[in-house]
PDB file of N, CA and C in Angstrom:
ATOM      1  N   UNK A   1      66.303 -55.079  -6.099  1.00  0.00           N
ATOM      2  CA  UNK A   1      66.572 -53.657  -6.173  1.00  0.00           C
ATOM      3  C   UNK A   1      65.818 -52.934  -5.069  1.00  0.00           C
ATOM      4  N   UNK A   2      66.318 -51.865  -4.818  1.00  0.00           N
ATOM      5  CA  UNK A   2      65.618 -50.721  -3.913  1.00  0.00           C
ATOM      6  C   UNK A   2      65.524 -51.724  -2.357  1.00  0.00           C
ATOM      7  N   UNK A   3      66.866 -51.092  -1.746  1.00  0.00           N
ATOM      8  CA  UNK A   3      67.270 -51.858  -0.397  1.00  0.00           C
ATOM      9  C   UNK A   3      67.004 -50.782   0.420  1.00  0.00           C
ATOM     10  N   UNK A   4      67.129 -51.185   1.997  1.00  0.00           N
ATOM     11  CA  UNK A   4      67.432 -50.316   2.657  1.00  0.00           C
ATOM     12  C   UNK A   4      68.216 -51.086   4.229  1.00  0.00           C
ATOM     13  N   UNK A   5      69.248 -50.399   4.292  1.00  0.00           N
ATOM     14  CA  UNK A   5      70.420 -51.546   5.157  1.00  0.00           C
ATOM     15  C   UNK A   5      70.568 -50.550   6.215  1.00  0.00           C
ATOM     16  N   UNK A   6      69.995 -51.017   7.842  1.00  0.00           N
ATOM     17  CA  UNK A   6      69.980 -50.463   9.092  1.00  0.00           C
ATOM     18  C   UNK A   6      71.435 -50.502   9.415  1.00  0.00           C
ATOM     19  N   UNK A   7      71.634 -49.921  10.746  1.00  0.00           N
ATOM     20  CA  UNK A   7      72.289 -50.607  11.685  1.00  0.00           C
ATOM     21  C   UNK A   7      72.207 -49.542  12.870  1.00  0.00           C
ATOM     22  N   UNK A   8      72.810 -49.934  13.849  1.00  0.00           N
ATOM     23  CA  UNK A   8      72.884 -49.750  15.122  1.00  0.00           C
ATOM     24  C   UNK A   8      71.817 -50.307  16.266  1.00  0.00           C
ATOM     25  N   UNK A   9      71.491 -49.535  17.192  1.00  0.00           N
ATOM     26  CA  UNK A   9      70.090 -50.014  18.085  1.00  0.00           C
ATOM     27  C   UNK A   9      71.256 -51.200  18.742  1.00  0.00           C
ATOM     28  N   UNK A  10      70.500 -51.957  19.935  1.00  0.00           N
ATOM     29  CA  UNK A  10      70.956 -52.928  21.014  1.00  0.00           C
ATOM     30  C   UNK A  10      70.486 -52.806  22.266  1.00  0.00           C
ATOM     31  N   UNK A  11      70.892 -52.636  23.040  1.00  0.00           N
ATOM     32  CA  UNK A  11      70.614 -53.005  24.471  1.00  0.00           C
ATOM     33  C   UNK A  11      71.286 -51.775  25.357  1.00  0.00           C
ATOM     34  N   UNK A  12      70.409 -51.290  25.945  1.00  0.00           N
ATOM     35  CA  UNK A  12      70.931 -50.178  26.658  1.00  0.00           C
ATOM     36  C   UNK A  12      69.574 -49.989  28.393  1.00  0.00           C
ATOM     37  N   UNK A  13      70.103 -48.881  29.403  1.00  0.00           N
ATOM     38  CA  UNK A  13      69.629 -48.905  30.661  1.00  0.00           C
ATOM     39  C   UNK A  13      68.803 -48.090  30.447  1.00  0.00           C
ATOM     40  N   UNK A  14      67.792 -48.133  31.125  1.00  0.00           N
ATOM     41  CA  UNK A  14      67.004 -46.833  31.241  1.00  0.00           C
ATOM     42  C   UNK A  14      67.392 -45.901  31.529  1.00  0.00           C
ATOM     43  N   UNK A  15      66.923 -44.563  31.174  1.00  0.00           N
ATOM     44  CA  UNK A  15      67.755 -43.057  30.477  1.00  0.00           C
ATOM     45  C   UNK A  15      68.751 -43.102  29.845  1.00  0.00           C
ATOM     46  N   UNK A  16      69.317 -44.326  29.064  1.00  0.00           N
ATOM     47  CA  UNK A  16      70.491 -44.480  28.252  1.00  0.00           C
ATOM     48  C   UNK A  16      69.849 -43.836  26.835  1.00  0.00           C
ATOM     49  N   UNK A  17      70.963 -43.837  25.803  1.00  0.00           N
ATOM     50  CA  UNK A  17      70.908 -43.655  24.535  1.00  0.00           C
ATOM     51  C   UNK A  17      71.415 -44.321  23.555  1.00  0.00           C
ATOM     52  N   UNK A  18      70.906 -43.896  22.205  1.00  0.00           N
ATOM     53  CA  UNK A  18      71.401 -45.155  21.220  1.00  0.00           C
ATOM     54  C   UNK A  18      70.814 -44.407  19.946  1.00  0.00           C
ATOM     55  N   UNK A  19      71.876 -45.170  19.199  1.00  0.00           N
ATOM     56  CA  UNK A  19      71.240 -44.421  17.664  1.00  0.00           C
ATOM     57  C   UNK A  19      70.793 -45.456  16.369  1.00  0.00           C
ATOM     58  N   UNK A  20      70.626 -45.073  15.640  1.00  0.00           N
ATOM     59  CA  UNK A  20      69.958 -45.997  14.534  1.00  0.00           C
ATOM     60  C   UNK A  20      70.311 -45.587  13.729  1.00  0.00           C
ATOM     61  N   UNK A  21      70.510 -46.030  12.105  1.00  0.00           N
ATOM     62  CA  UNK A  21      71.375 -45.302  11.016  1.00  0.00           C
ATOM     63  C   UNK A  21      70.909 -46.252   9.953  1.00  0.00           C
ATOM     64  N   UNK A  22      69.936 -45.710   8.901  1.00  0.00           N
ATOM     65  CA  UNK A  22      69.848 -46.788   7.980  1.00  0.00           C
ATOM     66  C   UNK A  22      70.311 -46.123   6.013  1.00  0.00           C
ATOM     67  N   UNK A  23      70.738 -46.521   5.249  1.00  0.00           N
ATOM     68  CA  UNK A  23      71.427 -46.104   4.281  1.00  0.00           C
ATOM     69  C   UNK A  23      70.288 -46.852   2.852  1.00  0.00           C
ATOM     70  N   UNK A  24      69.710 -45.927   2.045  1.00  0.00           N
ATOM     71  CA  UNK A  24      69.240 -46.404   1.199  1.00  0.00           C
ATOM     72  C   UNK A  24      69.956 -46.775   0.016  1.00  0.00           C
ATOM     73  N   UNK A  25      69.654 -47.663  -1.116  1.00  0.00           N
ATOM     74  CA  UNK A  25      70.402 -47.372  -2.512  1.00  0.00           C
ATOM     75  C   UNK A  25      69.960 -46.551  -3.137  1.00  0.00           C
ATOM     76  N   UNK A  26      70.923 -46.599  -4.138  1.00  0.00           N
ATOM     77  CA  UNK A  26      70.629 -45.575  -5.191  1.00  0.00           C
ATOM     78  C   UNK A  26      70.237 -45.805  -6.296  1.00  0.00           C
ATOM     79  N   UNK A  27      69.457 -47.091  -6.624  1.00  0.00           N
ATOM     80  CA  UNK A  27      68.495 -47.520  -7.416  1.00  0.00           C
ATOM     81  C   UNK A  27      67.059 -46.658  -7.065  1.00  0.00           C
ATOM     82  N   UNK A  28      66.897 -46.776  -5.965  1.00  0.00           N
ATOM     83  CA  UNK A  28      65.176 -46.335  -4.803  1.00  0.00           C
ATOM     84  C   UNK A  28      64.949 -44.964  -5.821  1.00  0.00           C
ATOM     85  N   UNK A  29      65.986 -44.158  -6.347  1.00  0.00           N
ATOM     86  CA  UNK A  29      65.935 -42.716  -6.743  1.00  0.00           C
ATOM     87  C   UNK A  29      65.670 -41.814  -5.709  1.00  0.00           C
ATOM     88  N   UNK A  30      64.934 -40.860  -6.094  1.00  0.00           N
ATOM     89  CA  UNK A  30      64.751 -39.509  -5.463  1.00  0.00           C
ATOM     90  C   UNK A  30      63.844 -40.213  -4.132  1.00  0.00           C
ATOM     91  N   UNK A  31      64.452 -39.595  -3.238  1.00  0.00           N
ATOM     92  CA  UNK A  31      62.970 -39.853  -1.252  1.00  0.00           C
ATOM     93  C   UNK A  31      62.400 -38.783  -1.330  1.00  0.00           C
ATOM     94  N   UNK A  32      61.377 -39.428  -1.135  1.00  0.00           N
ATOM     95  CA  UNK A  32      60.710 -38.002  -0.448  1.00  0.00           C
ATOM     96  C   UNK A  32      60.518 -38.330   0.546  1.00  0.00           C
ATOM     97  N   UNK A  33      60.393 -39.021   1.052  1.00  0.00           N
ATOM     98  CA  UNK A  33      59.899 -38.804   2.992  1.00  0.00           C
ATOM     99  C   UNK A  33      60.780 -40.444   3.685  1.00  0.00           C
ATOM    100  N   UNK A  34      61.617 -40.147   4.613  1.00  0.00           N
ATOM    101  CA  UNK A  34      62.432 -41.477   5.230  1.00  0.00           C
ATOM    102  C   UNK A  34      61.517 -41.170   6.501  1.00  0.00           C
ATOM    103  N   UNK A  35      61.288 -42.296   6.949  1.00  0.00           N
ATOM    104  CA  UNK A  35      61.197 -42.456   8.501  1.00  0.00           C
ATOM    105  C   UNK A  35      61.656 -43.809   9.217  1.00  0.00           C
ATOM    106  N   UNK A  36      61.014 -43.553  10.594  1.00  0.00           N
ATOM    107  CA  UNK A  36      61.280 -44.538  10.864  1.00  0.00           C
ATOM    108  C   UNK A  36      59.831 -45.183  12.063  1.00  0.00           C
ATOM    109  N   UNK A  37      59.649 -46.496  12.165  1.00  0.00           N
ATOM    110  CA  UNK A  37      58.423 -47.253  12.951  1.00  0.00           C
ATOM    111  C   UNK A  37      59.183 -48.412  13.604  1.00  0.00           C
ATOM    112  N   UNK A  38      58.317 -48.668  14.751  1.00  0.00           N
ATOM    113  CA  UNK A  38      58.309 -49.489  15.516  1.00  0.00           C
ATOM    114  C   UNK A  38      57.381 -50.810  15.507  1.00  0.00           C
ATOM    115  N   UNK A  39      58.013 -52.103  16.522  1.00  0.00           N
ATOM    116  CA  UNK A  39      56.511 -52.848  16.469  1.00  0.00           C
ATOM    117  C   UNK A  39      57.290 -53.618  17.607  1.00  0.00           C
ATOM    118  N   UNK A  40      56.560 -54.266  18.366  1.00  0.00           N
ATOM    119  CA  UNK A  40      56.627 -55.453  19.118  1.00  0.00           C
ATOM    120  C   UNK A  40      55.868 -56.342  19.252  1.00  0.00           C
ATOM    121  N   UNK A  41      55.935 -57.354  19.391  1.00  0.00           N
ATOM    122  CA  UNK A  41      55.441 -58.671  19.239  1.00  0.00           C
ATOM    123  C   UNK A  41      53.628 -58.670  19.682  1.00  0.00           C
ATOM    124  N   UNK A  42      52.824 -58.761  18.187  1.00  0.00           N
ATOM    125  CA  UNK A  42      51.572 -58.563  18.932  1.00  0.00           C
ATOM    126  C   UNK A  42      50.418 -57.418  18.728  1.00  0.00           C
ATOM    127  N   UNK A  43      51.474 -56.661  18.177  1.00  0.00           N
ATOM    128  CA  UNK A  43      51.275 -55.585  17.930  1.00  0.00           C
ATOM    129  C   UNK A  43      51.617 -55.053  16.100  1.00  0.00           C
ATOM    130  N   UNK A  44      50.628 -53.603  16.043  1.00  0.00           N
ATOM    131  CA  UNK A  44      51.219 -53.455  14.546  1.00  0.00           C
ATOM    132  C   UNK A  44      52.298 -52.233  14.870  1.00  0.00           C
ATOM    133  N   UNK A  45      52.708 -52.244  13.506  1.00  0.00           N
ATOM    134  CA  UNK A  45      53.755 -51.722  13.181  1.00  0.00           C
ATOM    135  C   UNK A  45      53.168 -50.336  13.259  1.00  0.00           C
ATOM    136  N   UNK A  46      54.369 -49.177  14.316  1.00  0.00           N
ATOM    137  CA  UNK A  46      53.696 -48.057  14.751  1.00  0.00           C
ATOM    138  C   UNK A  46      54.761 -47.006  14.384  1.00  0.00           C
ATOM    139  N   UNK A  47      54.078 -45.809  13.720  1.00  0.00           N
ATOM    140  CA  UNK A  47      55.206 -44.686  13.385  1.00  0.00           C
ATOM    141  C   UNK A  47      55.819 -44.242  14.378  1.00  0.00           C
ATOM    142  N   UNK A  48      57.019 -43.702  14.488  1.00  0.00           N
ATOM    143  CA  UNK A  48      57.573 -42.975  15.365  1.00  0.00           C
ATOM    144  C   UNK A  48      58.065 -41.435  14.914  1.00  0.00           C
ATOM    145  N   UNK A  49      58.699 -41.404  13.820  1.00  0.00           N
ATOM    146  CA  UNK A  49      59.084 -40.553  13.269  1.00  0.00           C
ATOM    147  C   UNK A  49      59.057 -40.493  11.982  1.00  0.00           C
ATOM    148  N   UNK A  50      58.964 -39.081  11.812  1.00  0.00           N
ATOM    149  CA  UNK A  50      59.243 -38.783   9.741  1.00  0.00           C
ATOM    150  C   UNK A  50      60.086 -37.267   8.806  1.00  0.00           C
ATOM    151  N   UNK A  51      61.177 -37.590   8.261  1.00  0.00           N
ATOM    152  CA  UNK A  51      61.330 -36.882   7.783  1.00  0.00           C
ATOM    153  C   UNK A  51      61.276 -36.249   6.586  1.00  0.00           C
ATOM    154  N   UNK A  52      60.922 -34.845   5.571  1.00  0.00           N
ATOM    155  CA  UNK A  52      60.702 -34.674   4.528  1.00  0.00           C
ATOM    156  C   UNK A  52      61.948 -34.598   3.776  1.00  0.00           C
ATOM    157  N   UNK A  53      62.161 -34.092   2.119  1.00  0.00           N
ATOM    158  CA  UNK A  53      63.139 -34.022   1.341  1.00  0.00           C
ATOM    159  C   UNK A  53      64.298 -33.023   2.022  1.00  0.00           C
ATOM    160  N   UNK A  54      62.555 -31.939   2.319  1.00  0.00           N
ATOM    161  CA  UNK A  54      63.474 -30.792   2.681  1.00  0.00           C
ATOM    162  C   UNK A  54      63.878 -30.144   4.250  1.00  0.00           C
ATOM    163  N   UNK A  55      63.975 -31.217   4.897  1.00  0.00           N
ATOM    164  CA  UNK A  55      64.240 -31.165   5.941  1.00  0.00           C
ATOM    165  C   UNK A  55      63.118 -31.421   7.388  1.00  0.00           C
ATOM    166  N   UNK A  56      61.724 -31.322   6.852  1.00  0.00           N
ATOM    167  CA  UNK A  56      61.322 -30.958   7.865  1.00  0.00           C
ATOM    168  C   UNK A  56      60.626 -32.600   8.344  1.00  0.00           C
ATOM    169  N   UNK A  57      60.543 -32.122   9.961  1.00  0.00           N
ATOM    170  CA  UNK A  57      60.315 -33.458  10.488  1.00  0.00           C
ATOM    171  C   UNK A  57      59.324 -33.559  11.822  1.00  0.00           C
ATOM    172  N   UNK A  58      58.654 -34.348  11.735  1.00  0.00           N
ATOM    173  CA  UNK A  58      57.320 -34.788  12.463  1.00  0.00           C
ATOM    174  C   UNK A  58      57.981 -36.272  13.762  1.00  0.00           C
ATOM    175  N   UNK A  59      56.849 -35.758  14.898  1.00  0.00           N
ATOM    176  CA  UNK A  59      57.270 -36.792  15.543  1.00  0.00           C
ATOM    177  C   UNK A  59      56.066 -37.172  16.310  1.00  0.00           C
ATOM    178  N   UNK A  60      55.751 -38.275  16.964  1.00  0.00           N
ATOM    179  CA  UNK A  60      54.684 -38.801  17.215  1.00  0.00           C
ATOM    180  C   UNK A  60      54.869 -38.220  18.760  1.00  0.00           C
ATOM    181  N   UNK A  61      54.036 -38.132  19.772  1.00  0.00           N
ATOM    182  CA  UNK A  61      53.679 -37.762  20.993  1.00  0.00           C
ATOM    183  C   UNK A  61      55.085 -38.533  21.798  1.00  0.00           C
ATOM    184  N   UNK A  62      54.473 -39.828  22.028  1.00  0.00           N
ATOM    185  CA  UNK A  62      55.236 -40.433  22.810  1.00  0.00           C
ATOM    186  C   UNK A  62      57.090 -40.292  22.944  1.00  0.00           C
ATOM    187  N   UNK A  63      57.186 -39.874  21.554  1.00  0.00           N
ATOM    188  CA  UNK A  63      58.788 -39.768  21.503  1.00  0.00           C
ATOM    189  C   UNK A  63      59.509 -38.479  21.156  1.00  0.00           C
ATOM    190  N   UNK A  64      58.471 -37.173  21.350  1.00  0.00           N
ATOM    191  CA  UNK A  64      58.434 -35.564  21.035  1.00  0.00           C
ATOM    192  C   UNK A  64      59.653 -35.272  22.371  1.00  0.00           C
ATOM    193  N   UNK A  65      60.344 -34.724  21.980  1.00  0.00           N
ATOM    194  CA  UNK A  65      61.542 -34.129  22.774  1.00  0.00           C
ATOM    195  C   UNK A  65      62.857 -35.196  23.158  1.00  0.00           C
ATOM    196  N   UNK A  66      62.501 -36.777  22.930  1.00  0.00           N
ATOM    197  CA  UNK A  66      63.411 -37.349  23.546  1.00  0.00           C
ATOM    198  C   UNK A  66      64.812 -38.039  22.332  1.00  0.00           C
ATOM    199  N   UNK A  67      63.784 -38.162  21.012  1.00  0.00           N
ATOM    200  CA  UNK A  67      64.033 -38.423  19.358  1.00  0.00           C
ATOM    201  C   UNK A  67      64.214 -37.350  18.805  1.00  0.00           C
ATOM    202  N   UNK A  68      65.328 -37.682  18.460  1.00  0.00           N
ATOM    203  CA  UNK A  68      65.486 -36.839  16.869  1.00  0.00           C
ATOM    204  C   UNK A  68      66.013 -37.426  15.474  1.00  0.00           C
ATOM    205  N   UNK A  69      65.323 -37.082  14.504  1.00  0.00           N
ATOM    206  CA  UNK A  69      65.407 -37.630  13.232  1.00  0.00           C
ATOM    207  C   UNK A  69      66.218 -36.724  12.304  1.00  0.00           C
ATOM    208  N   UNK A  70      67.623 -37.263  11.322  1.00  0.00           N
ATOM    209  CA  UNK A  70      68.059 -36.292  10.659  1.00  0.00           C
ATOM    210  C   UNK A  70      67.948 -37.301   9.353  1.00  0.00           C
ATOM    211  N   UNK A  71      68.609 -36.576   8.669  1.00  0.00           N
ATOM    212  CA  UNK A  71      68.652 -36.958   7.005  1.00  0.00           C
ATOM    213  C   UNK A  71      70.073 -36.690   6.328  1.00  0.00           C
ATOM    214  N   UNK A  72      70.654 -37.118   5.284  1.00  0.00           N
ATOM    215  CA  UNK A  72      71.462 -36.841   4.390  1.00  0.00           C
ATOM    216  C   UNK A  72      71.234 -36.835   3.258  1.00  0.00           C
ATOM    217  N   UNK A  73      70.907 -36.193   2.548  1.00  0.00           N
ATOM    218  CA  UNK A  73      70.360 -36.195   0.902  1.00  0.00           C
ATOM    219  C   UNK A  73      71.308 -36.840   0.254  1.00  0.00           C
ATOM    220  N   UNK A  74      72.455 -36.364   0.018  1.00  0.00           N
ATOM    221  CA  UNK A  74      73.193 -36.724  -0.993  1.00  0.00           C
ATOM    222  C   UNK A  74      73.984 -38.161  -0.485  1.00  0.00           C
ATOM    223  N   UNK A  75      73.579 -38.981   1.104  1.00  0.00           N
ATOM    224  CA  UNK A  75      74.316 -40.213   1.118  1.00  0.00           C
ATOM    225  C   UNK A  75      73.246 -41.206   0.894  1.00  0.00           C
ATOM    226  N   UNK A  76      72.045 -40.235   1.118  1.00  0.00           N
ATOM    227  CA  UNK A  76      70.645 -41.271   1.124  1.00  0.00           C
ATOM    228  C   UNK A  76      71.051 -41.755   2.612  1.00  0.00           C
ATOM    229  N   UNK A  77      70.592 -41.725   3.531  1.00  0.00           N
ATOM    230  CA  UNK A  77      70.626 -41.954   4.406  1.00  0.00           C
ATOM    231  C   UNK A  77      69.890 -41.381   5.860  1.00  0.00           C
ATOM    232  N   UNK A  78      69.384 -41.968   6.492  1.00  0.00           N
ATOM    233  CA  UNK A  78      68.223 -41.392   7.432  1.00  0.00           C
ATOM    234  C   UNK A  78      68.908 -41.838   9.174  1.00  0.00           C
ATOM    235  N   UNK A  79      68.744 -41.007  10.265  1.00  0.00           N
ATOM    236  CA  UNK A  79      69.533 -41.653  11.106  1.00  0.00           C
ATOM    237  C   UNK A  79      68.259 -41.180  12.435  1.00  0.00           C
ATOM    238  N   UNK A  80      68.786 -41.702  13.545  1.00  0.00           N
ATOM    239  CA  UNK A  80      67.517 -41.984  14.766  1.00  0.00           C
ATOM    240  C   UNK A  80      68.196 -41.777  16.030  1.00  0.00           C
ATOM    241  N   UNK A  81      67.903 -40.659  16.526  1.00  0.00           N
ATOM    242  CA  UNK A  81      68.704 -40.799  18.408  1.00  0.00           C
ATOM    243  C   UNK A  81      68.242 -40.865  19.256  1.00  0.00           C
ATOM    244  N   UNK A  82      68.213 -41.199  19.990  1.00  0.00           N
ATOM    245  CA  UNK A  82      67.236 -41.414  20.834  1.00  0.00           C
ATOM    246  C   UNK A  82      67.680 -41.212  22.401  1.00  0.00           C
ATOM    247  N   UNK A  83      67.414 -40.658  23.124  1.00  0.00           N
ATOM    248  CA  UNK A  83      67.896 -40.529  24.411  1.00  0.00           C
ATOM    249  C   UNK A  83      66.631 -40.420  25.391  1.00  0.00           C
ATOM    250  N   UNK A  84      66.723 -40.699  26.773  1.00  0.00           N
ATOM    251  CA  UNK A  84      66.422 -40.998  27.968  1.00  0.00           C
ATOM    252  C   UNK A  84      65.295 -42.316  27.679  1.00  0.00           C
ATOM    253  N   UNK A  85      65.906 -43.670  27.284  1.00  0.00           N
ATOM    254  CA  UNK A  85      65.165 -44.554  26.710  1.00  0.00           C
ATOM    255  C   UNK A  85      64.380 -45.127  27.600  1.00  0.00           C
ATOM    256  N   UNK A  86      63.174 -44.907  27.815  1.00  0.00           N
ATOM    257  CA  UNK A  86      62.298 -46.152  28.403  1.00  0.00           C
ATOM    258  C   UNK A  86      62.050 -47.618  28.191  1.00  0.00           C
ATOM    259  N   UNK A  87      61.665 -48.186  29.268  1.00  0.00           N
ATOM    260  CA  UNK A  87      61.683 -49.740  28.548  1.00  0.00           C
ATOM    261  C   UNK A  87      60.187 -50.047  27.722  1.00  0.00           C
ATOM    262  N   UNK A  88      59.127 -48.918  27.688  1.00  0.00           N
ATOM    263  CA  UNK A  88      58.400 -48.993  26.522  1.00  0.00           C
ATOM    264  C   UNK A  88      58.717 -48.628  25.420  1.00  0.00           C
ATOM    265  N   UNK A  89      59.934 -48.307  25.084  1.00  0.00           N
ATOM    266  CA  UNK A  89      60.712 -48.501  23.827  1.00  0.00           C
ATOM    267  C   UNK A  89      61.005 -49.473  23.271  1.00  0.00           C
ATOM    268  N   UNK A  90      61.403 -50.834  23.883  1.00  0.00           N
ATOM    269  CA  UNK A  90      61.791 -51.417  23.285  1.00  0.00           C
ATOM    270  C   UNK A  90      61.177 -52.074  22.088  1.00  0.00           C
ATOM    271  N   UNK A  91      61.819 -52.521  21.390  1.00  0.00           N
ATOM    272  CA  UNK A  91      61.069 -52.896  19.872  1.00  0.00           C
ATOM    273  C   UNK A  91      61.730 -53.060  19.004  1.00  0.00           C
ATOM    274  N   UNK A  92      61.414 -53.567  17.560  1.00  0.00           N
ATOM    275  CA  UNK A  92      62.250 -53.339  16.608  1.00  0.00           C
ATOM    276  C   UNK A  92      61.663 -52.404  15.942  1.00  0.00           C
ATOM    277  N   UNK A  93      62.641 -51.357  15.214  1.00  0.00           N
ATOM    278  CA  UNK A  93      62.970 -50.752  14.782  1.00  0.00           C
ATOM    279  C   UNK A  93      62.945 -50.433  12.832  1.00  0.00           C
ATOM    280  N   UNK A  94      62.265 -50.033  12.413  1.00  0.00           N
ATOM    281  CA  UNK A  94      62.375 -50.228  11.000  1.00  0.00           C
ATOM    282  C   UNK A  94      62.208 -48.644  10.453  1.00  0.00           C
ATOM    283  N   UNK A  95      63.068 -49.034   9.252  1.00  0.00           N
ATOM    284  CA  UNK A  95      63.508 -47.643   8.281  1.00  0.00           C
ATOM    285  C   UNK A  95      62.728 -47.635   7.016  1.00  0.00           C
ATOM    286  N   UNK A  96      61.866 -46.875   6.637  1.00  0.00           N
ATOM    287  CA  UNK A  96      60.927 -46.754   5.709  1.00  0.00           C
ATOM    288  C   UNK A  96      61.530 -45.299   4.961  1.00  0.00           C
ATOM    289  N   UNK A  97      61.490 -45.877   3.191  1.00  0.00           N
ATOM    290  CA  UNK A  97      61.063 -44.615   2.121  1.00  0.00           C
ATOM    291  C   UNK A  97      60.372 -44.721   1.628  1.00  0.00           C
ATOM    292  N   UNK A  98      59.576 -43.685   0.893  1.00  0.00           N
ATOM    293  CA  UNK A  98      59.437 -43.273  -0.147  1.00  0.00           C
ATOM    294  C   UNK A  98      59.202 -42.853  -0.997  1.00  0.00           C
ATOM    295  N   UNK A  99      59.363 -43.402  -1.870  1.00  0.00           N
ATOM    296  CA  UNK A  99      60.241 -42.481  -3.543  1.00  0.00           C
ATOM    297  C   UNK A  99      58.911 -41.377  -3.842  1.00  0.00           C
ATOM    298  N   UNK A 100      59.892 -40.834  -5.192  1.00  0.00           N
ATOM    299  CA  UNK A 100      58.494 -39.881  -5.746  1.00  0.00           C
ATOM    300  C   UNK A 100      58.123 -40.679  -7.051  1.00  0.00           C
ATOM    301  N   UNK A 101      58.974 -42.039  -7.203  1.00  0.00           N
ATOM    302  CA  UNK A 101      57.853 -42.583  -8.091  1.00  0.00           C
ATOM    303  C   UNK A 101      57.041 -44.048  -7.145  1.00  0.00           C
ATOM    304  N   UNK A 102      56.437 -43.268  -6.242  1.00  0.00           N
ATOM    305  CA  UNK A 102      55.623 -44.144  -5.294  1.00  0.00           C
ATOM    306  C   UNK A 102      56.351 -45.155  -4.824  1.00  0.00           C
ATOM    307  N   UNK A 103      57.573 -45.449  -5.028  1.00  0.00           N
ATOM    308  CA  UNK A 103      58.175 -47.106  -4.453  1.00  0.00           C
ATOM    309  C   UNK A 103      57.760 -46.388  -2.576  1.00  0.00           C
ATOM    310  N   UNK A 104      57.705 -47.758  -2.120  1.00  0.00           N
ATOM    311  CA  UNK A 104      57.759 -48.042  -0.370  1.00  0.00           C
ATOM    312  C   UNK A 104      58.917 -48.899  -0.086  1.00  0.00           C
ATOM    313  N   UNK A 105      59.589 -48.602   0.740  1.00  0.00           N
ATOM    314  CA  UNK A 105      60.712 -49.966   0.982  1.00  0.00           C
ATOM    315  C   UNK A 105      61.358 -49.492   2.242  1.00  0.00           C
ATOM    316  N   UNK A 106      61.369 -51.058   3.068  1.00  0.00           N
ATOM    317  CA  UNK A 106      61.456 -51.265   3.778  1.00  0.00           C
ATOM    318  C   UNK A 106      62.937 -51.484   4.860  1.00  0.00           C
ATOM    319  N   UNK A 107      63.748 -51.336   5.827  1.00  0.00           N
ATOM    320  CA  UNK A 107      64.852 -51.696   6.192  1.00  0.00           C
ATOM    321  C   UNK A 107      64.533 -53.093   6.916  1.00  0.00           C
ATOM    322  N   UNK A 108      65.354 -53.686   7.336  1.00  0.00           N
ATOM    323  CA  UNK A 108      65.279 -55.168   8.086  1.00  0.00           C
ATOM    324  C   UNK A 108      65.077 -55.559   9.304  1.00  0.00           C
ATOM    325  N   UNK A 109      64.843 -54.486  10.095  1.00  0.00           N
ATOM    326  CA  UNK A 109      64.658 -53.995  10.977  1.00  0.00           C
ATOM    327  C   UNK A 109      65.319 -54.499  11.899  1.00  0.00           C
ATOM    328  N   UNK A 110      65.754 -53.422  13.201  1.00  0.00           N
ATOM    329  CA  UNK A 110      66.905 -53.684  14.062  1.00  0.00           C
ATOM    330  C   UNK A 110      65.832 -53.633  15.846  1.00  0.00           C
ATOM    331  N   UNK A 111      66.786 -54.972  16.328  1.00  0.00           N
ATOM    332  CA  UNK A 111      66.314 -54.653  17.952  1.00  0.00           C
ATOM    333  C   UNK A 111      66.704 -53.770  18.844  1.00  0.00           C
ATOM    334  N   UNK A 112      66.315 -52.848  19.500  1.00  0.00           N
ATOM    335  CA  UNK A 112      66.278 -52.059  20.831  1.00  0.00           C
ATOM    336  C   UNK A 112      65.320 -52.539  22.136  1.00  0.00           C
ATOM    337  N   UNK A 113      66.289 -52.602  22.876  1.00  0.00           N
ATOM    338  CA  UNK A 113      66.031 -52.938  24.240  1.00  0.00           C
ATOM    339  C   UNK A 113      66.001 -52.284  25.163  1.00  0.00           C
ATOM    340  N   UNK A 114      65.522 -51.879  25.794  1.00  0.00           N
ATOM    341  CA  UNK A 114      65.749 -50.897  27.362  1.00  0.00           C
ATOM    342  C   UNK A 114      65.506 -51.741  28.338  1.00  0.00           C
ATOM    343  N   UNK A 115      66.483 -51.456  28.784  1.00  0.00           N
ATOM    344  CA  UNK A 115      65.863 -52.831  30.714  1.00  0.00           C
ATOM    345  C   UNK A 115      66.011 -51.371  32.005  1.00  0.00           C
ATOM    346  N   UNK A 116      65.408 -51.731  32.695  1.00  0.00           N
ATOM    347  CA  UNK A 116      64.896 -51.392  33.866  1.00  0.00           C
ATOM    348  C   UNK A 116      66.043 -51.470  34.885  1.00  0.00           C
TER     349      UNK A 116
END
């Protein structure tokens, strides 16, 4: 119980774009906060973005103006855009909730690539 199923992200050029889209169930119940983190090999797992119930949304330095994070309440669903991609982007990608009865859960996380 309490999934969370990505998709999009791949392989794209530098200053390209790409989006991310991950869909929670509806077991998880009520979100309060979806985001989304990064990691690459070596490294820990690093926030990038976060959004609240009620819309509002935080973004880490490195990805302030180039990311944007939206939400859908009623599909459960959290989505990621990303434009003028650097190749210190690349990474995988993971979709985090949660709940207001404390659950955490995780998406499966998806690869993004930027090449040079």
């Amino acid at each position: 119980q309490g999934q969370l199923v990505q998709s999009g992200g791949g392989l794209v050029q530098l200053g390209g774009s790409l989006g991310l889209s991950c869909v929670a169930s509806r077991d998880i119940g009520t979100i309060y906060i979806m985001a989304w983190y990064r990691q690459v090999p070596g490294k820990q797992r690093e926030l990038v973005a976060y959004i609240r119930d009620d819309g509002r949304a935080n973004y880490v330095d490195f990805v302030e103006g180039r990311f944007t994070i939206s939400r859908d309440n009623a599909r459960n669903t959290v989505n990621l855009t990303m434009s003028n991609l650097k190749p210190e982007d690349t990474a995988v990608y993971y979709c985090n909730a949660r709940s207001q009865n404390s659950g955490n859960y995780w998406g499966q996380g998806t690869q993004v690539t930027v090449s040079s």
